[in-house]
C-alpha atoms as a PDB file:
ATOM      1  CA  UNK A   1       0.986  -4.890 -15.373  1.00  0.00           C
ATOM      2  CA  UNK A   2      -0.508  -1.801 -13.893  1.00  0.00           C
ATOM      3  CA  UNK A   3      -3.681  -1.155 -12.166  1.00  0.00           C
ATOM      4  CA  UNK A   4      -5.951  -3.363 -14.590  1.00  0.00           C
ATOM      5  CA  UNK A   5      -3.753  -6.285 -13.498  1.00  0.00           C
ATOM      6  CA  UNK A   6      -4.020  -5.421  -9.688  1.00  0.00           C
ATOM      7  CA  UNK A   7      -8.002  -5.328 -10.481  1.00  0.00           C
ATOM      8  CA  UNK A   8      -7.848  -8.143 -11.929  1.00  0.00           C
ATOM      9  CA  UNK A   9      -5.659  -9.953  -9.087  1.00  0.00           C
ATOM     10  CA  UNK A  10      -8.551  -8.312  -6.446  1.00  0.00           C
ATOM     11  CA  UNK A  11     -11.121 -10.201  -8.013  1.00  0.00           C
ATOM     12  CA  UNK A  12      -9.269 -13.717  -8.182  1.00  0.00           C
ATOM     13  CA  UNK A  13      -7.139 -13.549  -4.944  1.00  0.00           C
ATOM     14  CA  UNK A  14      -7.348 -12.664  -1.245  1.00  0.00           C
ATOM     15  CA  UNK A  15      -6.353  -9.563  -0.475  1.00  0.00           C
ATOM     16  CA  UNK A  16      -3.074 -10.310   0.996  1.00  0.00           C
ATOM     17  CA  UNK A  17      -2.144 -12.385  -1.935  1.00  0.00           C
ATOM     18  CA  UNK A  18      -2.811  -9.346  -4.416  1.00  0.00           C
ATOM     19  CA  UNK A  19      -0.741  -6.889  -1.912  1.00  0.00           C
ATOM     20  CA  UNK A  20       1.983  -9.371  -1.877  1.00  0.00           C
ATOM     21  CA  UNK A  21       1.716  -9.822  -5.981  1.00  0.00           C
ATOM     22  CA  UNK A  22       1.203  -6.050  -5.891  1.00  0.00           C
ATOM     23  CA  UNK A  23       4.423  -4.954  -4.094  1.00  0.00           C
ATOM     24  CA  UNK A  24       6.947  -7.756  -5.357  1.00  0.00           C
ATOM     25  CA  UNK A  25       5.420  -7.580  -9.077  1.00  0.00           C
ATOM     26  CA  UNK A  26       4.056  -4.485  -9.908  1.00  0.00           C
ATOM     27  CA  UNK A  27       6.835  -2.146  -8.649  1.00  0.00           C
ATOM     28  CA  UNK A  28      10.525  -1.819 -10.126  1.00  0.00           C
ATOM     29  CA  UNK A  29      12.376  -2.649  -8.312  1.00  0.00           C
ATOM     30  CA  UNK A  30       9.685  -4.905  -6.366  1.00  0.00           C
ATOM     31  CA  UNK A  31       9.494  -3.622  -2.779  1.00  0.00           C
ATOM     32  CA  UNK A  32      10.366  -5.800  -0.259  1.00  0.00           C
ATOM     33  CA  UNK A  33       8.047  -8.136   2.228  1.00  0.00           C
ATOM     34  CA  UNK A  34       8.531  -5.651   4.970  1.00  0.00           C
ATOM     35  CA  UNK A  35       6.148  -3.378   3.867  1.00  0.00           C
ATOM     36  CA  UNK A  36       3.528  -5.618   3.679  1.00  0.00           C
ATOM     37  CA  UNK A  37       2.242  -4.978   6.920  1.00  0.00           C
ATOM     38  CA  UNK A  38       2.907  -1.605   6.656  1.00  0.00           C
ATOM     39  CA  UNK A  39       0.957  -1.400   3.626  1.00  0.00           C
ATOM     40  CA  UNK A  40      -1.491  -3.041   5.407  1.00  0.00           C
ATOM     41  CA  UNK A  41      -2.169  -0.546   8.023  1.00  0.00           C
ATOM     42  CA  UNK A  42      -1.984   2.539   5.340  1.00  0.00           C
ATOM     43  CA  UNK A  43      -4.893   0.633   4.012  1.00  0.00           C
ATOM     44  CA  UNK A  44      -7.030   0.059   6.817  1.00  0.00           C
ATOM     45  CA  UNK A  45      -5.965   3.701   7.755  1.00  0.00           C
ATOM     46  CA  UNK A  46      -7.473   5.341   4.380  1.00  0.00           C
ATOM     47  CA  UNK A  47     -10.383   3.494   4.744  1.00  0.00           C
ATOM     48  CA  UNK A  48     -10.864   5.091   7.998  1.00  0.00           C
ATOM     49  CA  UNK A  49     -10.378   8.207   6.489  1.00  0.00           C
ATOM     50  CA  UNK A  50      -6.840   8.952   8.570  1.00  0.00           C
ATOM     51  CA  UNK A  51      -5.036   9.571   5.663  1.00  0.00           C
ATOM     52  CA  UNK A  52      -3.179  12.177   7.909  1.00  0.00           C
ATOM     53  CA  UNK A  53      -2.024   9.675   9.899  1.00  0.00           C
ATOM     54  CA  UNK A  54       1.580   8.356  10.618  1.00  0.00           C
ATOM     55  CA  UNK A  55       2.857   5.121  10.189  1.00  0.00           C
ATOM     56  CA  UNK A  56       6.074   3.812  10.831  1.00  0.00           C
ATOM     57  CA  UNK A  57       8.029   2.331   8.661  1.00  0.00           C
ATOM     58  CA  UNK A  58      10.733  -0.526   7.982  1.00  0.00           C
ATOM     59  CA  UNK A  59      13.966   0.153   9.391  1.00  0.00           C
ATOM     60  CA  UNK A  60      15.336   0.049   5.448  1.00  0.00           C
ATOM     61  CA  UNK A  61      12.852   3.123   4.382  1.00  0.00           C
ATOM     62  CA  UNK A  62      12.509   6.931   5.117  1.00  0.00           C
ATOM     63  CA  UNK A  63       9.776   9.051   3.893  1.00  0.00           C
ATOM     64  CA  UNK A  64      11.625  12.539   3.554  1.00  0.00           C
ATOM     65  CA  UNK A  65      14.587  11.710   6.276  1.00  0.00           C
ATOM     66  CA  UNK A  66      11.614  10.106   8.976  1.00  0.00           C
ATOM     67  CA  UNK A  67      10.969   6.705  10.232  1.00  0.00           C
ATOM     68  CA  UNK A  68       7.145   7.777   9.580  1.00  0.00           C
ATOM     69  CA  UNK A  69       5.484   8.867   6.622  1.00  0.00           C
ATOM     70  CA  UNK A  70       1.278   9.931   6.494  1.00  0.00           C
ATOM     71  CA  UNK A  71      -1.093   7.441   5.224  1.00  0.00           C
ATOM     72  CA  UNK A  72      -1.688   9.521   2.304  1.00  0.00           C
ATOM     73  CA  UNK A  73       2.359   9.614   1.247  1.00  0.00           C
ATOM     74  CA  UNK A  74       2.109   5.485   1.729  1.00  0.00           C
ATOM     75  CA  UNK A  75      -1.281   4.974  -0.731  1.00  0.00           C
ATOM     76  CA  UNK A  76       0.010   7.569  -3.324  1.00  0.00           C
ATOM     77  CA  UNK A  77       3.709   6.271  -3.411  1.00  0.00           C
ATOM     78  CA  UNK A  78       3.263   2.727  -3.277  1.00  0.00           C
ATOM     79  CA  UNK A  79       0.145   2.928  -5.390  1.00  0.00           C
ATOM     80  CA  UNK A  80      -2.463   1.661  -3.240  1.00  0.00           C
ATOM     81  CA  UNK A  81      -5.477   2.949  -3.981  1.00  0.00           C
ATOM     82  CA  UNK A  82      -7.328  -0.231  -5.783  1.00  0.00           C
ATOM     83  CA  UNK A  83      -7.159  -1.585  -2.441  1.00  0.00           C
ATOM     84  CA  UNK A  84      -9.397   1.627  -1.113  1.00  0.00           C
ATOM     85  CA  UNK A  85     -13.279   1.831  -2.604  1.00  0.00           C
ATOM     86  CA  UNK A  86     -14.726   4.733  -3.714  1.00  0.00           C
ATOM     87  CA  UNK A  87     -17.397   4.199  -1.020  1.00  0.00           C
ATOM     88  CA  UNK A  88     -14.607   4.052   1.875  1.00  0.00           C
ATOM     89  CA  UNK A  89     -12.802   7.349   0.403  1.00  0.00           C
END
């Protein structure tokens, strides 16, 4: 598992499949569907370049006691960043 398999799973798969695959199989414990959209906007976010930005989270999740956590917190933590380019960073 890892980041070779998510690389792999980019190359073969949409990109919601691999996030979905991503979160549920290459975490421990998986992470839950709920932050699949929220993963989703963290990505589109970095790829703006608002990695400063906040995003609200799943009722079930805090980022250091808030309901909102910065872009950057969500692509580091939930390791995120084979869904970013170098070109988009």
């Amino acid at each position: 598992m890892g980041r070779m398999a998510l690389e792999g799973m980019l190359e073969q798969a949409s990109e919601d499949q691999a996030l979905r695959w991503h979160l549920s199989s290459n975490h421990f414990p998986p992470l839950p569907e709920s932050l699949i959209p929220v993963a989703k906007r963290a990505i589109q976010a970095a790829r703006r370049g608002q990695w400063s930005m906040k995003i609200t989270l799943p009722e079930e999740f805090t980022w250091k006691g808030q309901s909102t956590a910065p872009v950057s917190a969500c692509i580091t933590e939930w390791h995120l960043d084979a869904f970013i380019s170098e070109e988009e960073v």
